[in-house]
N, C-alpha and C. Protein backbone atom coordinates (compact mmCIF):
# COMPACT_ATOMS: atom_id res chain seq x y z
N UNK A 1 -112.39 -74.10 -121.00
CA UNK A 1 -113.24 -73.24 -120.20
C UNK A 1 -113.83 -72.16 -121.11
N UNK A 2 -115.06 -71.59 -120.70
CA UNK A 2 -115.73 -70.71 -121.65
C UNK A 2 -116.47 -69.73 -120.66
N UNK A 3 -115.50 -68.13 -121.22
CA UNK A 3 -116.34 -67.24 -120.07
C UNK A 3 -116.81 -66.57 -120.95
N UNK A 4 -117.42 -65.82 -120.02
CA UNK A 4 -118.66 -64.55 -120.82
C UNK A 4 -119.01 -63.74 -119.96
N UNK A 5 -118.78 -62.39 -120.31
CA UNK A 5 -118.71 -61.42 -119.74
C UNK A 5 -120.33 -60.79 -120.38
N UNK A 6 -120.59 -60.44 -119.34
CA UNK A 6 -122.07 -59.34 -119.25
C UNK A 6 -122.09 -57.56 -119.01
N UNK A 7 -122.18 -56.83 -119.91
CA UNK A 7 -122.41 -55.55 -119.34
C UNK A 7 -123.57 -55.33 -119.23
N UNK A 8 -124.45 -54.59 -118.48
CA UNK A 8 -125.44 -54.09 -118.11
C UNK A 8 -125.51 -52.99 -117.33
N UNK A 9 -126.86 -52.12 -116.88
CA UNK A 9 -126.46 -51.56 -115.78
C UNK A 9 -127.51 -51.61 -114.44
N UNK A 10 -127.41 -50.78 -113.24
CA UNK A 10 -128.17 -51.96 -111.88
C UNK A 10 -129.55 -52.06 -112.26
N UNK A 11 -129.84 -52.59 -111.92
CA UNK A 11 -131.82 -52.53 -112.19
C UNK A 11 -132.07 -53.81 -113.49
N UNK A 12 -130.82 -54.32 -113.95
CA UNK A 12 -131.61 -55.04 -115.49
C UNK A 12 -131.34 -56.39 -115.16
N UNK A 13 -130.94 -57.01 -113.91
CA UNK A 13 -130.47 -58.61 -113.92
C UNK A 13 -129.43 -58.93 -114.36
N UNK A 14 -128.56 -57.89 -114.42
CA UNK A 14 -127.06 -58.09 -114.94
C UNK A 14 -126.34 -59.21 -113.80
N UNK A 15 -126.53 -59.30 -112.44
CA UNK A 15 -125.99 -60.35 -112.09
C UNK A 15 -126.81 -61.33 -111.86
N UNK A 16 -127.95 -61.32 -111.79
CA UNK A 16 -128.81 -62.93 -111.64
C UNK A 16 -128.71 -63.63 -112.56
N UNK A 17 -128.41 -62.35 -113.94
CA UNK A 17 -128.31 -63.19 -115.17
C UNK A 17 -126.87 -64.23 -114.88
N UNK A 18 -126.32 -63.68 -114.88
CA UNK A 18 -125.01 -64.50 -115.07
C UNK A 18 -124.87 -65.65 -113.52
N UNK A 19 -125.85 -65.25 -112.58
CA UNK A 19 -125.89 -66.31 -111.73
C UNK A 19 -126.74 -67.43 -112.01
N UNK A 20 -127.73 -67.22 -112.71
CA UNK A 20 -128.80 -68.62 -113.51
C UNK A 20 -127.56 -69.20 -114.78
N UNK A 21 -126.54 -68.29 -115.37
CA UNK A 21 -126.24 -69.21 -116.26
C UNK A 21 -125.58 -69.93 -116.00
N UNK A 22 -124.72 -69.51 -114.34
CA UNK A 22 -124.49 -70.82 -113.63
C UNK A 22 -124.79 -72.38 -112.99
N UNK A 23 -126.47 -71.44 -113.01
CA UNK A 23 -126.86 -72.71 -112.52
C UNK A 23 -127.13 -73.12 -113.49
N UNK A 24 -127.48 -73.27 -114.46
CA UNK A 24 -127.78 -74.16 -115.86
C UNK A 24 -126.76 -74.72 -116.16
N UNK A 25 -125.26 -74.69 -116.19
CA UNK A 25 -124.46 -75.17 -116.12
C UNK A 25 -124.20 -76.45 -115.41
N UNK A 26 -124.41 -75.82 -114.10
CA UNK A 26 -124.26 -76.70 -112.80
C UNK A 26 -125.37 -78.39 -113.12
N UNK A 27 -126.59 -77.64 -113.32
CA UNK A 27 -127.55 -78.54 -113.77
C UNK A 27 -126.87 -79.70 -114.75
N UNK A 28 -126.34 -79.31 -115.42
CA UNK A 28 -126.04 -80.05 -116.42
C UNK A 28 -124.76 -81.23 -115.91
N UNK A 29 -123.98 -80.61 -114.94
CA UNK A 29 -122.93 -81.97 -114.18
C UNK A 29 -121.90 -81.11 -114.66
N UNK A 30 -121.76 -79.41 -114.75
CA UNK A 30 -120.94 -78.86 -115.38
C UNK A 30 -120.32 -77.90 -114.06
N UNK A 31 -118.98 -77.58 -114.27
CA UNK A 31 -118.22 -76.39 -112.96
C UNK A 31 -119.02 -74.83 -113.73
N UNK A 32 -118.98 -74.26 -112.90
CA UNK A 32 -119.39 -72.90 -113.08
C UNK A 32 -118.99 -71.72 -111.97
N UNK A 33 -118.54 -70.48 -112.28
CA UNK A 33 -118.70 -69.39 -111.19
C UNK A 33 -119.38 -68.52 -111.98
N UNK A 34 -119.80 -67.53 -110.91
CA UNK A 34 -120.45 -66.27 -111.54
C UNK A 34 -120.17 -65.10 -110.49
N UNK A 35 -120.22 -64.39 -111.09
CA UNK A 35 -119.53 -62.85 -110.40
C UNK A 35 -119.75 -61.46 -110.73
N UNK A 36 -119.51 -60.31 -109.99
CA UNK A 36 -120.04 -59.30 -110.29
C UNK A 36 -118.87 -58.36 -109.95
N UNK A 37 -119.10 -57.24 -110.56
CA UNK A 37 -117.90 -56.27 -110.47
C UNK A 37 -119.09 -54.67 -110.88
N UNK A 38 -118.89 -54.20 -109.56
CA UNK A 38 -119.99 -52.64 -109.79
C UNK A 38 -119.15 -51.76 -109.04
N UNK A 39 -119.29 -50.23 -109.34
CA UNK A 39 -118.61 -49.41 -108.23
C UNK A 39 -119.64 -48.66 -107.65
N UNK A 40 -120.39 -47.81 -107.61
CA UNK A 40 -121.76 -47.34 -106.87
C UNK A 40 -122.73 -48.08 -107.11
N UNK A 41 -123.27 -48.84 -105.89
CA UNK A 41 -124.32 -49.56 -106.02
C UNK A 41 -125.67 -48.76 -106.25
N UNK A 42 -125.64 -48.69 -107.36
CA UNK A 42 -127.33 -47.72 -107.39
C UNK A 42 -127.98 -48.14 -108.75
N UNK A 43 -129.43 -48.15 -108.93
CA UNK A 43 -129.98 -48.10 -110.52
C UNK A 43 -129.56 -47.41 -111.17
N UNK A 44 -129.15 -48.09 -112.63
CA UNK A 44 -128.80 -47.52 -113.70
C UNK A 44 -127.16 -46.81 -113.81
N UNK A 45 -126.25 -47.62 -112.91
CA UNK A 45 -124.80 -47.45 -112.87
C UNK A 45 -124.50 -48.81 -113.65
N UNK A 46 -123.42 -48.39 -114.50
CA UNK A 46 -122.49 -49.50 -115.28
C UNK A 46 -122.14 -50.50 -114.23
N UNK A 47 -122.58 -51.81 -114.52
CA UNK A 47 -122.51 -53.24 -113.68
C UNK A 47 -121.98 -54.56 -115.09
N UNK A 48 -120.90 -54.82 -114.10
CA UNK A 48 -120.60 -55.97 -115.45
C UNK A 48 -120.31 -57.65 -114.64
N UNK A 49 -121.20 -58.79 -114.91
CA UNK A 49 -120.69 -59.62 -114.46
C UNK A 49 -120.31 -60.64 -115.44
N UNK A 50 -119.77 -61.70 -114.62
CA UNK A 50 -118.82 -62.60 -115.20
C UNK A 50 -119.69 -63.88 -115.13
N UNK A 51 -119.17 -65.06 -115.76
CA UNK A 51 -119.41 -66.40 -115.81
C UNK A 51 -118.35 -66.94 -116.53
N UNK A 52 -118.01 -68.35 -115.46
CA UNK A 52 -117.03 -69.19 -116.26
C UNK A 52 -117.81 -70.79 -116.34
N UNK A 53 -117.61 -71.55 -117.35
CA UNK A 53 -118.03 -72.71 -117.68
C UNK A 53 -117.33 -73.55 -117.89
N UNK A 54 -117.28 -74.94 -117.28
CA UNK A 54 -116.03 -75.69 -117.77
C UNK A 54 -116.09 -77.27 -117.06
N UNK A 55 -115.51 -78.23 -118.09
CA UNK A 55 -115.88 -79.48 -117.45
C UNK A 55 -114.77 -79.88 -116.44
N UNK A 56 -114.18 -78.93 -115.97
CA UNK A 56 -113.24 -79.31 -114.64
C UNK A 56 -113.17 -78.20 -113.89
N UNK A 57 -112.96 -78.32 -112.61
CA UNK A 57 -112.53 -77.38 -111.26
C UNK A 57 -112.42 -75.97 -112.26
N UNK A 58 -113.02 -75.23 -111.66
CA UNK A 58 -112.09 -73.80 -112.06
C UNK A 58 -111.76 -73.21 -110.72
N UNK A 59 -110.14 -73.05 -111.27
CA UNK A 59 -109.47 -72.24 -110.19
C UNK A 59 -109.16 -70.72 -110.44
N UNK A 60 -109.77 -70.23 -111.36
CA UNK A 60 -109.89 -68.79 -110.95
C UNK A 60 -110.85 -67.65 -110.63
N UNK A 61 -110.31 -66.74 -110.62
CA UNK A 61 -110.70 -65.73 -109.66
C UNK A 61 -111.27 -64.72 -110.34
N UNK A 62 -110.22 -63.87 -110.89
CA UNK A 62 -110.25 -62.36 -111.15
C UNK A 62 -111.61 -62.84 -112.53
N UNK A 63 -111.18 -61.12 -112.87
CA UNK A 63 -112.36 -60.95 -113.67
C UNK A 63 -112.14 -61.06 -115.00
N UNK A 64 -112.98 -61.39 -115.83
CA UNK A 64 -113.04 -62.50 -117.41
C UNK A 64 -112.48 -60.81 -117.83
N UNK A 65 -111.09 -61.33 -118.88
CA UNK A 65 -110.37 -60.11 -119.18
C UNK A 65 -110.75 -60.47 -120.99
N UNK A 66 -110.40 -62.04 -121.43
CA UNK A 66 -110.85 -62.71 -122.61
C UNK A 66 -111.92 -63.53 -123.19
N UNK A 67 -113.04 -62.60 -123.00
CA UNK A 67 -114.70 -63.36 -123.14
C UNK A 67 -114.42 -64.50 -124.54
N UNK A 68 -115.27 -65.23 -124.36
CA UNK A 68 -115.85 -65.78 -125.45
C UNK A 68 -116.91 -65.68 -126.46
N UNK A 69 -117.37 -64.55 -124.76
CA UNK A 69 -118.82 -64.39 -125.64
C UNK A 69 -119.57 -63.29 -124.71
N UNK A 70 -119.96 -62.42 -125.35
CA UNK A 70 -120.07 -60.86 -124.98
C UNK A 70 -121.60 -60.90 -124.69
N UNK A 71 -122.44 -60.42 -123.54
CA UNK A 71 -123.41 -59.96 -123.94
C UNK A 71 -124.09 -58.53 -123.75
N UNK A 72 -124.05 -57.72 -124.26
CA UNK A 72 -124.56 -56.25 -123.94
C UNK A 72 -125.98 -56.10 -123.73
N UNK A 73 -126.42 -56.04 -122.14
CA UNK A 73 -127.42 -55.97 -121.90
C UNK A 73 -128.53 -54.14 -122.27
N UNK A 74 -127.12 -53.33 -122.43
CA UNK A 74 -127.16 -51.85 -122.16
C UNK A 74 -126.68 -51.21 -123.71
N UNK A 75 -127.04 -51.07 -124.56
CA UNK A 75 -126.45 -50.56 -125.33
C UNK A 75 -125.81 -48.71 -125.52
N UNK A 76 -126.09 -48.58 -124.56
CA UNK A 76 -125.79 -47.27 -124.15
C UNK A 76 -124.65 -47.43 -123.44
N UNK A 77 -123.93 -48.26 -123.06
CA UNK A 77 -122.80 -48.44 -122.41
C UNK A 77 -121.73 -48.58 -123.57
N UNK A 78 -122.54 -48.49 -125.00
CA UNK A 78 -121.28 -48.38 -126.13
C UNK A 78 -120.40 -46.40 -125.72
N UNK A 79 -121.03 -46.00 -125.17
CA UNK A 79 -120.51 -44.68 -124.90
C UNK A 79 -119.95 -44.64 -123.89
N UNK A 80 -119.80 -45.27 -123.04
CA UNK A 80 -119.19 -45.15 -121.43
C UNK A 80 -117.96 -46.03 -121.73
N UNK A 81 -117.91 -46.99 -122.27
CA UNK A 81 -116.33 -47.95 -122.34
C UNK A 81 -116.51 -48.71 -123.22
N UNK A 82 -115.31 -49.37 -123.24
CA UNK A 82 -115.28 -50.42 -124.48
C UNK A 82 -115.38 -51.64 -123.93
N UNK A 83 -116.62 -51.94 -124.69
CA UNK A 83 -117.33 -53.04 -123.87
C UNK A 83 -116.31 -54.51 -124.76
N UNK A 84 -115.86 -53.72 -125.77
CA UNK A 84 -115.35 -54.98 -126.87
C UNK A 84 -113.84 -55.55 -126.26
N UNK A 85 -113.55 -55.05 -125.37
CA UNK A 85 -111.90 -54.66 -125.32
C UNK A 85 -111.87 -56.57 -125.00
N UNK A 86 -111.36 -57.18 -125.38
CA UNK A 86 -110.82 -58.48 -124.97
C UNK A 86 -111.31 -59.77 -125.80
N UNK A 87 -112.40 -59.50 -126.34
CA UNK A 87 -113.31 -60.40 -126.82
C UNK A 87 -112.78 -61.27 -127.90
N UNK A 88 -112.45 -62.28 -127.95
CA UNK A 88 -111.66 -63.23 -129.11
C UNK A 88 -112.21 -63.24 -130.37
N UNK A 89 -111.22 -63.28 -130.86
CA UNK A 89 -111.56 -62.85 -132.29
C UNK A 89 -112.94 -64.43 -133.45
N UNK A 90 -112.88 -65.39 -131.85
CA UNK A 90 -114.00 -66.59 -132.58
C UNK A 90 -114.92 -66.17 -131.63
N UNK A 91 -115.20 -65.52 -130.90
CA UNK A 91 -116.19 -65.10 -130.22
C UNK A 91 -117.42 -65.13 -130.31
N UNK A 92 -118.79 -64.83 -129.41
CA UNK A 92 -120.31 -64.59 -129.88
C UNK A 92 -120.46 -63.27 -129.45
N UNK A 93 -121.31 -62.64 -130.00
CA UNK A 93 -121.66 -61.18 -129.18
C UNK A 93 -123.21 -61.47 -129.37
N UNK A 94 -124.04 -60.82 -128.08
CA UNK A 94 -125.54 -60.80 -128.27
C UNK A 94 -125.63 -59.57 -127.47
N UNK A 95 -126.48 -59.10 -128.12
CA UNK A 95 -126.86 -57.08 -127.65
C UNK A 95 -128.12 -57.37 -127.54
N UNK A 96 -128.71 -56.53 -126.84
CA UNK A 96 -130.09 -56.35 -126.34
C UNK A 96 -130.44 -55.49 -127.03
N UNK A 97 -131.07 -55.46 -128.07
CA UNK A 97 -131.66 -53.79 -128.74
C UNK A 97 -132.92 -54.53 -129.85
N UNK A 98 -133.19 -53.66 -130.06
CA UNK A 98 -134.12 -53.38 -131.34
C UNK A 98 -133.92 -52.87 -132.71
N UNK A 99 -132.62 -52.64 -132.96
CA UNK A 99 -131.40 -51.55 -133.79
C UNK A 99 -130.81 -53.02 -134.45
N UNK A 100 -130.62 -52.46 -135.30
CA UNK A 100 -129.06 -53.32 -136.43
C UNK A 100 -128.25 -52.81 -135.39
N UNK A 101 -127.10 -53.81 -135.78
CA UNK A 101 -125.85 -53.82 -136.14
C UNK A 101 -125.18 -52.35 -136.67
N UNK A 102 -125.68 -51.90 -138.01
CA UNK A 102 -125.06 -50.91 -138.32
C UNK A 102 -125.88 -49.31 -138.04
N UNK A 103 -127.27 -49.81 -137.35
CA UNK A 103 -127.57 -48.45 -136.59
C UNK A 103 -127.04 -48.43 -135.34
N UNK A 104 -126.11 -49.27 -134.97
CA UNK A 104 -125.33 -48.75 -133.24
C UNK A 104 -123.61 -48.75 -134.12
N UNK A 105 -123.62 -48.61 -135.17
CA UNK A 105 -121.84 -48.02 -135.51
C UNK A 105 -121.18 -49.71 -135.10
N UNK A 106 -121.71 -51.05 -135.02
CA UNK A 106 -120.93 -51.94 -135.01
C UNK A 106 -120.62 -52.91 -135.72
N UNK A 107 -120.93 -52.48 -136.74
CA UNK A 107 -120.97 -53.69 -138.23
C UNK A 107 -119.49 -54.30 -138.24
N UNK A 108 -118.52 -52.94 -138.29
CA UNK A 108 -117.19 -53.49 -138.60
C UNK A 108 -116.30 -54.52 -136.97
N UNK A 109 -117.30 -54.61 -136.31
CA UNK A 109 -116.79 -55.18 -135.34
C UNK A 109 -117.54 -56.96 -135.42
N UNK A 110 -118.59 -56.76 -136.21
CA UNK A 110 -119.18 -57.87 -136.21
C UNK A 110 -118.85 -58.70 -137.44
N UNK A 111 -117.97 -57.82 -138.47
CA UNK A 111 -117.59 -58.41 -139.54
C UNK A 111 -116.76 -59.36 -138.84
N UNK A 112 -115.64 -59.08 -137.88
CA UNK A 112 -114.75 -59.77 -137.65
C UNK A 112 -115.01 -60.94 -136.87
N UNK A 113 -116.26 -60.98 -136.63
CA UNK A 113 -116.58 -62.75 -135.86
C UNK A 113 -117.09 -63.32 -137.08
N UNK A 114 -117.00 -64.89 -136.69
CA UNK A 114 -117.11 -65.50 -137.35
C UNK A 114 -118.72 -66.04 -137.86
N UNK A 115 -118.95 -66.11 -138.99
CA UNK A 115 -120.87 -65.72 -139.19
C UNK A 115 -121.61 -67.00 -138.24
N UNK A 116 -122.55 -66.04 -137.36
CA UNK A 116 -123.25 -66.96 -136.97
C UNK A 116 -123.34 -66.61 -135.50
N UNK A 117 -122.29 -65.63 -135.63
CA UNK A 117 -121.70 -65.64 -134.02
C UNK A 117 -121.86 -64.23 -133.68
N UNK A 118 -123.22 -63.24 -133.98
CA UNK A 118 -123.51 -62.53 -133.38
C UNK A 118 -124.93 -62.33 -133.85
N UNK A 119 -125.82 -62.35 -132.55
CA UNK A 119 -126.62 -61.69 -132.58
C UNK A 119 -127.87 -60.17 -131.66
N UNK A 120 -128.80 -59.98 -132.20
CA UNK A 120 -129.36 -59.18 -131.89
C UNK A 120 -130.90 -59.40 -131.31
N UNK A 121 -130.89 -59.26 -130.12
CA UNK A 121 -132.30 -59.54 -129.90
C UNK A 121 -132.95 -58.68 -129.18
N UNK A 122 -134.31 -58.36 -129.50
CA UNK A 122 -134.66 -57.09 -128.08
C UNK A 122 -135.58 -57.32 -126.92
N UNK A 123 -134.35 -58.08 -126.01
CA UNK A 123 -134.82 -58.66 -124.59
C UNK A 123 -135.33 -57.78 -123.92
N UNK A 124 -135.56 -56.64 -123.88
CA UNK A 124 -135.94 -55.74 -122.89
C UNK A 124 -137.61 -55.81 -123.61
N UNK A 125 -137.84 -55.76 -124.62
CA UNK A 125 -139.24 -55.58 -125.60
C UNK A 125 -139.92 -57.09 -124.91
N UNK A 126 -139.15 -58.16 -124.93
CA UNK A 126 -139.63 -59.66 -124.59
C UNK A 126 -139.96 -59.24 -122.84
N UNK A 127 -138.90 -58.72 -122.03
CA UNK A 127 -139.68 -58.94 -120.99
C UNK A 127 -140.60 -58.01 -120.57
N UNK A 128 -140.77 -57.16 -121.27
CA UNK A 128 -141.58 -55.88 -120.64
C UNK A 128 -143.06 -56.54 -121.50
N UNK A 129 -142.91 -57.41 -122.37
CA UNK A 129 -144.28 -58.00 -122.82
C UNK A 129 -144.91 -59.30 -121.53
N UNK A 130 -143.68 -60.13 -121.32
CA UNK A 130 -144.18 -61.12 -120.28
C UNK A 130 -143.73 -60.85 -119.04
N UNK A 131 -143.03 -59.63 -118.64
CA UNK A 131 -142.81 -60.17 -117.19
C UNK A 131 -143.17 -58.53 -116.83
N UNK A 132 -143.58 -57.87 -117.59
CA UNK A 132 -143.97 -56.63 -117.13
C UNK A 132 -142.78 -55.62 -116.78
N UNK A 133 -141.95 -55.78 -116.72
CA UNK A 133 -140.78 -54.87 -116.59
C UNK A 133 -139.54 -54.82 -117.31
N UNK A 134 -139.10 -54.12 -117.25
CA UNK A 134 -137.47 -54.14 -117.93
C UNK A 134 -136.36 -54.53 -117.48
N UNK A 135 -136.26 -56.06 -117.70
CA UNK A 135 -135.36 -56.62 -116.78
C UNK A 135 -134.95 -58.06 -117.84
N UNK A 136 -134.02 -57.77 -118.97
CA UNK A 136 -134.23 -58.51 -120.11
C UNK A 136 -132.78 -59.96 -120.16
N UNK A 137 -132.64 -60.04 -118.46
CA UNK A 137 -131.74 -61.57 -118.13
C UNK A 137 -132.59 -62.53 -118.69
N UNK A 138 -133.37 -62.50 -118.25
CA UNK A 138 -134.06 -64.29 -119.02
C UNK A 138 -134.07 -64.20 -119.97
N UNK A 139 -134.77 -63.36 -120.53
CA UNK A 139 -134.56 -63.51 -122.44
C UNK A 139 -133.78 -63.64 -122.91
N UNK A 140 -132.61 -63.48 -122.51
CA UNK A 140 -130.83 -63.08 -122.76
C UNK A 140 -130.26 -64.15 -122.85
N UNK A 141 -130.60 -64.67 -121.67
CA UNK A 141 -130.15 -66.51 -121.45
C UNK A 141 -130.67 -67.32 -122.37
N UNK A 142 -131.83 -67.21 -122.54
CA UNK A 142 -132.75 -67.75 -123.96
C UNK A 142 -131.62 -67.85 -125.01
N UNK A 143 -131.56 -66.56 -125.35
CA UNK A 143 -130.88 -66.36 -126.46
C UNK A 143 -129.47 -66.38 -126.77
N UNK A 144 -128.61 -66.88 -125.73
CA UNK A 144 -127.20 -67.64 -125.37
C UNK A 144 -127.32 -68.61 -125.76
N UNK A 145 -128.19 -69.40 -125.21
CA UNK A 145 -128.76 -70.98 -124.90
C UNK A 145 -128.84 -71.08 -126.72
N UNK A 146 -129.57 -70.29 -127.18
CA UNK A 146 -129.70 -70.54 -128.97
C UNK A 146 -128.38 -70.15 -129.84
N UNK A 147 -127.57 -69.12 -129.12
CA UNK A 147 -126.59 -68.69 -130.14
C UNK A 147 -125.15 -69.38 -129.71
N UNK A 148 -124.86 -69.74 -128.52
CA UNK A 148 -123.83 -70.67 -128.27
C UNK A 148 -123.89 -72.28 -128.43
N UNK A 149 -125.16 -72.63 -127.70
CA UNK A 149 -125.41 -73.78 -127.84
C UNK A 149 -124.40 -74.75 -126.60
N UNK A 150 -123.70 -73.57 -125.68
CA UNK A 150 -123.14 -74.26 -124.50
C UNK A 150 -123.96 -75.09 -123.32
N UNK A 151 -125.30 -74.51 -123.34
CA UNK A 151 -126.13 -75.28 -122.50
C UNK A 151 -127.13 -74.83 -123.36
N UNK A 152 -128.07 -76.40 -122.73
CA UNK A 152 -129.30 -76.74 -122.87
C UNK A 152 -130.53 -75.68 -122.95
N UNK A 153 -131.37 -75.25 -123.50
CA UNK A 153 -132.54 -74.52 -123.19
C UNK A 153 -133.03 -74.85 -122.33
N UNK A 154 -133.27 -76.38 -121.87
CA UNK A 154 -134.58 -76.98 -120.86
C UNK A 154 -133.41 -76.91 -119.19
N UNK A 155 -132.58 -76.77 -119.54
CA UNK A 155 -131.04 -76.00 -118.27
C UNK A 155 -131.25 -74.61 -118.16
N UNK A 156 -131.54 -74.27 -119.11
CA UNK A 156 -132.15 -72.66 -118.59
C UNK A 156 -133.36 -72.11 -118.22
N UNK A 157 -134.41 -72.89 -118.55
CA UNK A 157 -135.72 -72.96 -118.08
C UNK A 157 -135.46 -73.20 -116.75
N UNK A 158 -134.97 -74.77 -116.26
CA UNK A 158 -134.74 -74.48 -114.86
C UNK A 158 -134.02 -73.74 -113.59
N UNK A 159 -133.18 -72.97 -114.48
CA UNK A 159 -132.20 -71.91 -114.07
C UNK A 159 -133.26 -70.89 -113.50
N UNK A 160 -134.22 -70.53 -114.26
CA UNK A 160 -134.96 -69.56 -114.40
C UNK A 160 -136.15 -69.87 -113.17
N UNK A 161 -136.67 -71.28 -113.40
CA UNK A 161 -137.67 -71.56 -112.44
C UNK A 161 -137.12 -71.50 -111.00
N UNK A 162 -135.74 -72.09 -110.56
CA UNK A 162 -135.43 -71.93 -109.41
C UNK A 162 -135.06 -70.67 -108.70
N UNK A 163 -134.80 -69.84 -109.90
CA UNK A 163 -134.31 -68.52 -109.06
C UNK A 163 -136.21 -67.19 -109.09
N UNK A 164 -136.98 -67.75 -109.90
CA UNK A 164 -138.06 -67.45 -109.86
C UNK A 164 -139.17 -68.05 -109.97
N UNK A 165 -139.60 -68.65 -108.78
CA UNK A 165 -140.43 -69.61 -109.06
C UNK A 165 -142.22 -68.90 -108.75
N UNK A 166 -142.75 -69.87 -109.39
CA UNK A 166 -144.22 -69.19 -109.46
C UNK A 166 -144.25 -68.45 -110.85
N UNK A 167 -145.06 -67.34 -110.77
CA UNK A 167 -145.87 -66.78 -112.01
C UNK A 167 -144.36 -65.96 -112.82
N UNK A 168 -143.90 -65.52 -111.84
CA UNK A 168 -142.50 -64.40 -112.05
C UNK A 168 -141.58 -65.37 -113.59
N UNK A 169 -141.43 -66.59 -112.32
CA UNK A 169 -141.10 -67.81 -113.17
C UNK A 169 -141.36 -67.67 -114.72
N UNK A 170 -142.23 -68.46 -114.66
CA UNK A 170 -143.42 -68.49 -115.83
C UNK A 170 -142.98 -66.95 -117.00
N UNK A 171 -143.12 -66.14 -116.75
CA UNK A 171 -143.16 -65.22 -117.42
C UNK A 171 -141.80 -64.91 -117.93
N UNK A 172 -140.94 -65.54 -116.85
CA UNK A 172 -139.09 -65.01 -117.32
C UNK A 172 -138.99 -66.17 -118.42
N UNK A 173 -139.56 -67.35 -117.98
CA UNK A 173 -139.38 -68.41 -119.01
C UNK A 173 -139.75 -68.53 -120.55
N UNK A 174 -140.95 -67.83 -120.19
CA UNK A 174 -141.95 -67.20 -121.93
C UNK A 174 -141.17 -66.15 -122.49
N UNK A 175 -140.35 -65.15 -121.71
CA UNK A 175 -139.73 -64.66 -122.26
C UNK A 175 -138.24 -65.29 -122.85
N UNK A 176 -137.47 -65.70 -122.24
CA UNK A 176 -136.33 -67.20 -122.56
C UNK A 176 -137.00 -67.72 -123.99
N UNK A 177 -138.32 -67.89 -124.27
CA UNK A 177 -138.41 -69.18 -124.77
C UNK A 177 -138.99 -68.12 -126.19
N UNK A 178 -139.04 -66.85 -126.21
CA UNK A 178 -139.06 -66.26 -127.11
C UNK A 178 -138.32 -65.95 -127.88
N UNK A 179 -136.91 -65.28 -127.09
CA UNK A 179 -135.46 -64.87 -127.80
C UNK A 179 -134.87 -66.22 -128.20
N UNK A 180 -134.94 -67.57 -127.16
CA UNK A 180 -134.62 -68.93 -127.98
C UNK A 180 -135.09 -69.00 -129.46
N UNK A 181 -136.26 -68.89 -129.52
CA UNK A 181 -137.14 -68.72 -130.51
C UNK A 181 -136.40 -67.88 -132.12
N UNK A 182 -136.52 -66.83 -131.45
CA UNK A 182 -135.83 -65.63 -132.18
C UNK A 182 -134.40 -65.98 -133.09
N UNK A 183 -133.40 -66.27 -132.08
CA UNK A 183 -132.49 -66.69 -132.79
C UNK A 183 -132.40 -68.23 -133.29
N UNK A 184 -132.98 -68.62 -132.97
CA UNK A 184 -132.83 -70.41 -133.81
C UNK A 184 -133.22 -69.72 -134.97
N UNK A 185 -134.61 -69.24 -134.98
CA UNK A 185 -134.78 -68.67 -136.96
C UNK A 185 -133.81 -67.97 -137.29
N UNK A 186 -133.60 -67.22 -136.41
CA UNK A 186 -132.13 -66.57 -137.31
C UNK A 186 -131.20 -67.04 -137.61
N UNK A 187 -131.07 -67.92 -137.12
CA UNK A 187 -129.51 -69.13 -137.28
C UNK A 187 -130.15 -70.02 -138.55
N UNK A 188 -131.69 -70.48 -138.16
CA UNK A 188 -132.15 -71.36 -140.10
C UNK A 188 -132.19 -70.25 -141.07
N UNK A 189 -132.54 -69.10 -140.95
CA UNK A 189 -132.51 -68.20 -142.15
C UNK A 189 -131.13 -67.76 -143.06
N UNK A 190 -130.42 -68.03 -141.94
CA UNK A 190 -128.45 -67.65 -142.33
C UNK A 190 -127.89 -69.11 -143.03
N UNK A 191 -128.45 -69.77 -142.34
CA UNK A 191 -128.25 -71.17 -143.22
C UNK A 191 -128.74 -71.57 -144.64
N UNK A 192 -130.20 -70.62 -144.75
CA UNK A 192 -130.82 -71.04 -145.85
C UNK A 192 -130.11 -70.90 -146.96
């Protein structure tokens, strides 16, 4: 089984995200849950959801305590908690920013994954170019889809089309298909 925990906060697709990466899962002939855990429902409060992936039944519940794979939608939530607390030491991490690594103070945390297995992309810049707002889940998923390689890209495209279909669609997908973009070169350039 392979979970992944999402921080974000309300207003950014912190749980649709992690509900499309279910369905891309699902798409695929794969088990999936997805889940959310918030305490004041309002914009711009710390929201963290969950996703589990797995080629049999999942029977649990509670909330992903040992990610596999981190994604920080909020990087400002490096000040509110420790977003790292659980994360396995073979883990992926993907942050939403525009910043290194060592301009957010996390180099020595990224030393300790294994190369390959973290990156940086700035989903909020991707969707505020195609979808007009700041709401950087699709791009995010994009860029899972490239840095895990647990599901399919063309599983997340349709993840994306069903939960937004029409132009909205379209635009979450151009954005997806940018941060995909993004990190595949970054993954051939680390190789080179």
């Amino acid at each position: 089984m392979f979970q992944v925990r999402i921080h974000g906060r309300g207003g950014q697709g912190v749980v649709t995200g992690a509900e499309m990466l279910s369905v891309a899962a699902f798409i695929e002939g794969r088990h999936a849950q997805a889940f959310p855990s918030f305490g004041s429902e309002r914009m711009g409060a710390p929201v963290i959801a969950f996703c589990r992936i797995a080629d049999r039944e999942i029977r649990l519940r509670e909330p992903v305590q040992d990610p596999d794979c981190l994604v920080l939608q909020d990087p400002t939530l490096l000040k509110v908690m420790d977003v790292f607390s659980g994360l396995r030491e073979n883990g992926f991490l993907l942050v939403n920013t525009n910043k290194t690594f060592d301009d957010l103070h996390l180099g020595a945390i990224v030393e300790k994954l294994p190369a390959g297995h973290a990156v940086i992309v700035p989903a909020t810049d991707l969707a505020l170019k195609h979808v007009k707002r700041a709401a950087p889940n699709a791009a995010l998923l994009g860029a899972f889809a490239a840095l895990t390689g647990l599901v399919h890209f063309d599983s997340v495209k349709r993840a994306i089309a069903e939960t937004f279909p029409g132009r909205i669609g379209e635009a979450n997908i151009a954005a997806a298909q940018d941060a995909y973009d993004l990190v595949m070169a970054q993954e051939r350039a680390t190789a080179a």
